[in-house]
Protein backbone atom coordinates (compact mmCIF):
# COMPACT_ATOMS: atom_id res chain seq x y z
CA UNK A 1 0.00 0.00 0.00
CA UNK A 2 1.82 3.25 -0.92
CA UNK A 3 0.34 6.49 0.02
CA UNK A 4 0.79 10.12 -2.09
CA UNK A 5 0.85 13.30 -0.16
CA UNK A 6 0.60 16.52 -2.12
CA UNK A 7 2.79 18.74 -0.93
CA UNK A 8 2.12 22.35 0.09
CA UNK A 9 4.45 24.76 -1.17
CA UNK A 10 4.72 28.05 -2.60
CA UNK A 11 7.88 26.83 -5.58
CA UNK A 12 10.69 28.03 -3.32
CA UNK A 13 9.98 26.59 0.11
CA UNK A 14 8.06 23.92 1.37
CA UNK A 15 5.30 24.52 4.19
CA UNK A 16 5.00 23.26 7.62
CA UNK A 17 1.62 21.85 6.98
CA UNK A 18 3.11 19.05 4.86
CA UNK A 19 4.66 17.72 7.55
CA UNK A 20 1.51 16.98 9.20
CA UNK A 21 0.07 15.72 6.75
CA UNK A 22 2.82 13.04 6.13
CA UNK A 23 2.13 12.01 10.03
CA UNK A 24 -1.15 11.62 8.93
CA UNK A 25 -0.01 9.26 6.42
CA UNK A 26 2.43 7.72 8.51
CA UNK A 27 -0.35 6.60 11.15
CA UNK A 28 -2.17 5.07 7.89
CA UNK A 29 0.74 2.63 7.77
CA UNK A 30 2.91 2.17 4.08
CA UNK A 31 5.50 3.94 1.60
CA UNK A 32 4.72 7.78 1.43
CA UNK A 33 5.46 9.47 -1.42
CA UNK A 34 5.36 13.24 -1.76
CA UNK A 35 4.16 15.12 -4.90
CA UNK A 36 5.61 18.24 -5.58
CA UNK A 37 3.63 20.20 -8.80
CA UNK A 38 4.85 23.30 -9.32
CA UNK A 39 7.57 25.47 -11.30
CA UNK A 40 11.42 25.63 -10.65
CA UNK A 41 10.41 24.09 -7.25
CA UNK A 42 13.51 22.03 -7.47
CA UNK A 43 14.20 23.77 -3.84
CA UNK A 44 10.82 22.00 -2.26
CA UNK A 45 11.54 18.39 -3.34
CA UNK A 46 14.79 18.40 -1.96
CA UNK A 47 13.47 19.40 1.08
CA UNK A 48 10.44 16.78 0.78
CA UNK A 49 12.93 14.39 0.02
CA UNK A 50 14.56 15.26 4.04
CA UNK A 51 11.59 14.45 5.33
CA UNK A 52 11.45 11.48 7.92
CA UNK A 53 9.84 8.55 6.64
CA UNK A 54 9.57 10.03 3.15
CA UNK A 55 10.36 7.26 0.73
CA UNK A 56 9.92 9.08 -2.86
CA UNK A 57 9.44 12.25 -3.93
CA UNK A 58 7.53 13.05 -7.84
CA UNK A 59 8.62 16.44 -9.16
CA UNK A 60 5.98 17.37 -11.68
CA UNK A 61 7.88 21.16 -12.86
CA UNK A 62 6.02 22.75 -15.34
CA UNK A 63 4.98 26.12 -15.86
CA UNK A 64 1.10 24.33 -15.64
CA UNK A 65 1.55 24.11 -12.17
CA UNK A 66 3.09 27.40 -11.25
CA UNK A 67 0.35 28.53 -9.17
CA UNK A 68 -1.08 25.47 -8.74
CA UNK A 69 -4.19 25.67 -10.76
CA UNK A 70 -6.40 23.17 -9.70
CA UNK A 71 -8.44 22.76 -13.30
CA UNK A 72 -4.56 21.90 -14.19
CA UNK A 73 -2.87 19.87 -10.79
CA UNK A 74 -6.39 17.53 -10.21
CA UNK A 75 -6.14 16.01 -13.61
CA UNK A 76 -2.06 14.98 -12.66
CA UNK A 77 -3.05 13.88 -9.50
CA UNK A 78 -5.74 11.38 -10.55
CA UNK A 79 -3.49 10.31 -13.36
CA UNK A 80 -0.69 9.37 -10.54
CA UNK A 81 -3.72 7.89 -8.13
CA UNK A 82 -3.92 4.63 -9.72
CA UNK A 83 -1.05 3.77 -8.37
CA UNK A 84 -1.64 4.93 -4.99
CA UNK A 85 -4.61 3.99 -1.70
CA UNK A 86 -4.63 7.40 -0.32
CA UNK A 87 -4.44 10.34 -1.75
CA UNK A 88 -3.50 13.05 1.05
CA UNK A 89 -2.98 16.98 1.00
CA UNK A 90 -3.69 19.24 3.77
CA UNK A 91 -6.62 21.07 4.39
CA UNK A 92 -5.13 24.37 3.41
CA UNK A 93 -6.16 26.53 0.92
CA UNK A 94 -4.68 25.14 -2.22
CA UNK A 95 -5.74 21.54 -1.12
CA UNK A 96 -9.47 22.56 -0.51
CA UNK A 97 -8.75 23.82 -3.68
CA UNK A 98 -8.43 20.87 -6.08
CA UNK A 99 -8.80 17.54 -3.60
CA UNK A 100 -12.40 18.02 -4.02
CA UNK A 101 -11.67 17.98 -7.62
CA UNK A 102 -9.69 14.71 -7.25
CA UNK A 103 -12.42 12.74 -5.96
CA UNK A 104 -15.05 13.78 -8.08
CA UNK A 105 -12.98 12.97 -10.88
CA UNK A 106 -11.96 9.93 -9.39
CA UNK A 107 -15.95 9.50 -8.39
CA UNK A 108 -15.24 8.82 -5.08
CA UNK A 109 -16.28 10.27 -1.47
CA UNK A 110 -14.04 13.49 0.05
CA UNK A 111 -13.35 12.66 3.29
CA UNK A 112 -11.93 16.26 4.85
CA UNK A 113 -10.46 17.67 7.96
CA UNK A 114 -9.12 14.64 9.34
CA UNK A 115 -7.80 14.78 13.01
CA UNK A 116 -7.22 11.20 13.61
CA UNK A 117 -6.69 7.46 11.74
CA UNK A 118 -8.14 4.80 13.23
CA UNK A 119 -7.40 2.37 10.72
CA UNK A 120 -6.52 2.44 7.05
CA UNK A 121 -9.78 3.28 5.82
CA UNK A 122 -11.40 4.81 9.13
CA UNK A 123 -10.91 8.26 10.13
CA UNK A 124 -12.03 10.55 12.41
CA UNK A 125 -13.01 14.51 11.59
CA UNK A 126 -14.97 16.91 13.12
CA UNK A 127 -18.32 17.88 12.59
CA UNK A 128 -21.12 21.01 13.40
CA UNK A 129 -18.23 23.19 14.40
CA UNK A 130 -16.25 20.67 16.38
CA UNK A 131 -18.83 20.15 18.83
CA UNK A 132 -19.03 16.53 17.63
CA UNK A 133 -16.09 13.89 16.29
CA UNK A 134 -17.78 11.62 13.51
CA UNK A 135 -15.89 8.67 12.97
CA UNK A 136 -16.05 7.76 9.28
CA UNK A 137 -15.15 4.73 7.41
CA UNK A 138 -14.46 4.57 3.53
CA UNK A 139 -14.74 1.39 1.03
CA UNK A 140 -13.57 4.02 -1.82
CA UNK A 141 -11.05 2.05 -3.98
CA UNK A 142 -8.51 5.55 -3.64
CA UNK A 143 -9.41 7.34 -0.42
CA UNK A 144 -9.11 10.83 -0.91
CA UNK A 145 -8.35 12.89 1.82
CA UNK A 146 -7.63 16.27 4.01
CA UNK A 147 -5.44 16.40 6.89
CA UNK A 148 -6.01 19.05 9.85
CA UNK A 149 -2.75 20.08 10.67
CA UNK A 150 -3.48 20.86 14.42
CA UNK A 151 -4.46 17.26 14.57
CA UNK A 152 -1.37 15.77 13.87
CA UNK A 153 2.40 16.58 15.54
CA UNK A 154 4.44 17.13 12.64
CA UNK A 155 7.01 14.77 11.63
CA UNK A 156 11.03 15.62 11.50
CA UNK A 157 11.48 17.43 9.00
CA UNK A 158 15.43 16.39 8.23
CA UNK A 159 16.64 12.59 8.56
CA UNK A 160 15.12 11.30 5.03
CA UNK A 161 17.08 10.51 1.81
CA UNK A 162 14.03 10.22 -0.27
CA UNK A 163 14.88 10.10 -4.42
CA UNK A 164 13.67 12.61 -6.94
CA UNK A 165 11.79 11.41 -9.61
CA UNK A 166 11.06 13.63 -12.36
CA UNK A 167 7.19 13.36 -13.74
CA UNK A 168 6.63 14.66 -17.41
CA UNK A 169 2.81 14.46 -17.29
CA UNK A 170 1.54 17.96 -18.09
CA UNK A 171 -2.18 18.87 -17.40
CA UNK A 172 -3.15 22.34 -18.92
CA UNK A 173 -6.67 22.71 -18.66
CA UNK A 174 -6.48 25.76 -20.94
CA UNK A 175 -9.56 26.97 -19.06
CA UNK A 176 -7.86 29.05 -16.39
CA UNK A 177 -4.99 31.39 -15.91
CA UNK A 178 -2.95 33.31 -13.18
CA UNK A 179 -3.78 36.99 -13.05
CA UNK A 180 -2.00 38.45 -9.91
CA UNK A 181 -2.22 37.78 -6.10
CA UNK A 182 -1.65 40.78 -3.17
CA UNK A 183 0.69 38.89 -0.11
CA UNK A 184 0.36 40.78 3.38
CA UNK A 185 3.98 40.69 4.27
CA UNK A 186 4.74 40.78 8.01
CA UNK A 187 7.67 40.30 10.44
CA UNK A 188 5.60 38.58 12.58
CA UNK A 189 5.17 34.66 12.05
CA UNK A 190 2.50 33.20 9.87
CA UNK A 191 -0.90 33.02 12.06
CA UNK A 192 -1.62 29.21 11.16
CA UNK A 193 1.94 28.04 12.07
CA UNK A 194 2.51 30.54 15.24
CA UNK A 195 3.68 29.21 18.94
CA UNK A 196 1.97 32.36 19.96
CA UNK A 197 -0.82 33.79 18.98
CA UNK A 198 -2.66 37.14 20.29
CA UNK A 199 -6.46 37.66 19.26
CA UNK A 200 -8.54 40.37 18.76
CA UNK A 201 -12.27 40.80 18.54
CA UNK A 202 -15.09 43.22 18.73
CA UNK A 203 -14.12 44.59 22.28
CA UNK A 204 -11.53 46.49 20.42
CA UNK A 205 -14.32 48.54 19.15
CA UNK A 206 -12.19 49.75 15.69
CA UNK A 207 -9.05 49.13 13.51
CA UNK A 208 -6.58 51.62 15.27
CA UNK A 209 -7.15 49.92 18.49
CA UNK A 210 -5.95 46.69 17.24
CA UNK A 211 -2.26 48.70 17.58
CA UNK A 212 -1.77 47.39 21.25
CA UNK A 213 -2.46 44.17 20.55
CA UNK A 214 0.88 44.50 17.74
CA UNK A 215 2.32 46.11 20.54
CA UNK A 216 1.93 43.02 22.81
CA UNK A 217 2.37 40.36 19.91
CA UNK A 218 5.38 41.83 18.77
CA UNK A 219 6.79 41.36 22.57
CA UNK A 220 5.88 37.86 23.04
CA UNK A 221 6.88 37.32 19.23
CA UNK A 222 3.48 36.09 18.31
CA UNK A 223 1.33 36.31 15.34
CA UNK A 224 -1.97 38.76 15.24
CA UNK A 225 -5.65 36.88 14.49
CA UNK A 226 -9.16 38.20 14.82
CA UNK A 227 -12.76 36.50 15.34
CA UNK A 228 -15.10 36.87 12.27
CA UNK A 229 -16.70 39.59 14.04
CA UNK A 230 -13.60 41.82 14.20
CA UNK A 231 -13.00 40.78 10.68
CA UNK A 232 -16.79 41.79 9.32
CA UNK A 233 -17.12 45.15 11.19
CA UNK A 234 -13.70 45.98 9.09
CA UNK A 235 -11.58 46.14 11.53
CA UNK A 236 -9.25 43.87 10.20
CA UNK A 237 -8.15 41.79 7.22
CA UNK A 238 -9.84 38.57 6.59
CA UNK A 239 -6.31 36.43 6.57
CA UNK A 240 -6.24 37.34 9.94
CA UNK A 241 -9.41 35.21 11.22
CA UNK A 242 -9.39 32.67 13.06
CA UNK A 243 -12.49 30.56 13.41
CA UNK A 244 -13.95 27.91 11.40
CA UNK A 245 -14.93 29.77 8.68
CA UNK A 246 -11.52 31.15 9.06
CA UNK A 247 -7.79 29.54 9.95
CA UNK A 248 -7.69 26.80 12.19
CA UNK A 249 -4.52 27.17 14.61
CA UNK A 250 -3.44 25.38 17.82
CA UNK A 251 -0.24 27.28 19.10
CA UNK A 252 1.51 27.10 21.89
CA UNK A 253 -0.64 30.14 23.62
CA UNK A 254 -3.39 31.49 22.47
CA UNK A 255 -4.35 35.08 23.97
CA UNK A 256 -8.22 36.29 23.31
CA UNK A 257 -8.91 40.03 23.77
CA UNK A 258 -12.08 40.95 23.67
CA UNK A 259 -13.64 38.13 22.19
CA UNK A 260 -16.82 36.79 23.83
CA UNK A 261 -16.64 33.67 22.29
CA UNK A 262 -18.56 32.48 19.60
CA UNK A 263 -18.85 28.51 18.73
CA UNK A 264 -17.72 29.02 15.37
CA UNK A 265 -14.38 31.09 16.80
CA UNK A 266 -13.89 28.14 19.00
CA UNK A 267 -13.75 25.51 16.56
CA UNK A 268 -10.60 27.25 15.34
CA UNK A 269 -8.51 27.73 18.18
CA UNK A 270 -9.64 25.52 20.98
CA UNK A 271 -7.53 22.68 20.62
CA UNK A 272 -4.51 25.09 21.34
CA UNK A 273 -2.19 24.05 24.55
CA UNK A 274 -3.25 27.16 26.67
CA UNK A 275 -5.91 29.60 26.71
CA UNK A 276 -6.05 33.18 27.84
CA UNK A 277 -9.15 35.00 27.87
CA UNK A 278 -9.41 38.90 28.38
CA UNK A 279 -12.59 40.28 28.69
CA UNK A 280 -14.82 42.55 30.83
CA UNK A 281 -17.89 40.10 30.76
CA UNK A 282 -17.47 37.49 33.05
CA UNK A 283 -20.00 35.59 31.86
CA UNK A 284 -18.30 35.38 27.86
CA UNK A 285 -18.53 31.67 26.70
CA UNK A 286 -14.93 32.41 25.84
CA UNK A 287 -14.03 32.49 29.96
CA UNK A 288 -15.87 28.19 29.04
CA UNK A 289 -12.55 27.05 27.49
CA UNK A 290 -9.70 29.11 28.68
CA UNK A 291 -7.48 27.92 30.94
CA UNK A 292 -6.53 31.44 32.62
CA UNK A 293 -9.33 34.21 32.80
CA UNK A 294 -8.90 37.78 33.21
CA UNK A 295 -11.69 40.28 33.85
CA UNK A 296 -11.62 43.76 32.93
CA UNK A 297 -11.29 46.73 30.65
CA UNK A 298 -8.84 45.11 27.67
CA UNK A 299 -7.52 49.35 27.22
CA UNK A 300 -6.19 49.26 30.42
CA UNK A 301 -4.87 45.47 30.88
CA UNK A 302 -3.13 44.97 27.56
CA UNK A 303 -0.71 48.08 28.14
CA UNK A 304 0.03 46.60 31.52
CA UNK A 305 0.66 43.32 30.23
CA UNK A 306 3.06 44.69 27.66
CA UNK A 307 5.00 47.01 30.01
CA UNK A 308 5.07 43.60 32.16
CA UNK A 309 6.85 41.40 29.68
């Protein structure tokens, strides 16, 4: 039984989330091999092919899969899947992007947001908002699925000598092309792969105030997030949300300022080691799940905290 893992990447270096994913595929049990479809991403399969417990890597480099298209990288995945039981990628936004393609052009069930394996073709994922765990079983001949990163430890990311095996398929759709993306850049680390992360939500009443939470994040070298309601009233970008209609993160420490506590902000950052709630109400759900509460006026706390650290 060999298992494929796409790999999630942006053609120079190779994200964190992949490494999850492969522990997803290592508790599945067989040879993993990564896929890597991109362009000059000669960098990301040789680190794929360090990865621990990494047995092949497939370099598909072709300007079809520059920007990962999905009309163009689902039609080389399913061509590779007959070789393969399980077809993995995480459940980021380029593999929500074209798994769901893979399996309906394979015709078979999606089976997303895994968090645990139970067996080769059981699994376990959460459902209405992670207020329940389904555990779901697949007879699909190729089982198609997408790993949660915060459910799996990631695996070492050196110790493999995986080889490099060229792929020459090329899969251009012709039915889509690249027009231009706008990346936030920040010295602060990415929100979905942060130790620390500091929160923000409507308790911050507008934009500007969101400044001493930067203030404190860039102390305790954390990233910035938001609930959905921070994020709707404008006060914020949507890449910063956190929630399930947002990014799902479980750092280290996860600080919520003002945030009363919504169940659909919970199912993206409850599973994280330790909670701190600031708020005024003592009766916010949030105050439910956090393992350290504090109540008061967030304008006067946070600059204490900061001058603290």
């Amino acid at each position: 039984m060999a298992i494929l893992v796409i790999a999630d990447h942006d053609n120079a270096s190779l994200f964190g989330a992949t490494l999850n994913t492969v522990a997803a595929a290592q508790a599945i049990g067989g040879d993993i091999h990564v896929l890597v479809a991109g362009q000059n991403a000669q960098p990301v399969a040789e680190a794929a092919a360090k990865i621990a417990g990494v047995s092949k890597v497939l370099l598909a480099d072709n300007a079809a899969y520059a920007h990962q298209l999905p009309e163009n990288v689902a039609p080389l995945v399913v061509e590779l899947a007959a070789n393969y039981s399980h077809v993995l990628a995480a459940a980021s936004t380029n593999g929500k992007n074209f798994l769901p393609r893979v399996a309906a052009l394979l015709d078979v069930d999606q089976i997303s947001e895994i968090i645990a394996v139970e067996s080769a073709d059981t699994f376990k994922r959460p459902i209405y908002a992670g207020n329940a765990i389904a555990t779901v079983r697949s007879t699909a001949p190729v089982k198609v699925i997408t790993v949660r990163a915060t459910g799996f430890d990631p695996v070492a990311a050196e110790g493999g000598s995986a080889a490099i095996e060229a792929v020459s398929l090329v899969k251009d759709a012709g039915v889509s092309s690249f027009v231009g993306e706008e990346l936030a850049k920040s010295d602060r680390p990415e929100l979905g792969a942060a130790k620390v992360v500091v929160s923000g939500g409507r308790g911050l009443q507008n934009g500007d105030n969101f400044k001493i939470l930067y203030a404190l994040a860039d102390k305790l070298g954390a990233a910035v997030g938001a609930s959905r309601a921070a994020v709707d009233a404008g006060f914020v970008p949507n890449d910063m949300q956190v929630g399930q209609t947002g990014k799902i993160v479980a750092p280290q420490l996860y600080i919520a300022v003002g945030i009363s506590g919504a169940i659909q902000h919970l199912a993206g950052m409850k599973d994280s080691k330790v909670i701190v709630a600031i708020n005024k109400d003592e009766e916010a759900p949030i105050f439910q799940v956090a393992d350290y509460g504090l109540v008061g006026d967030l304008f006067e706390l946070i600059p204490e905290l900061e001058k603290a650290i």
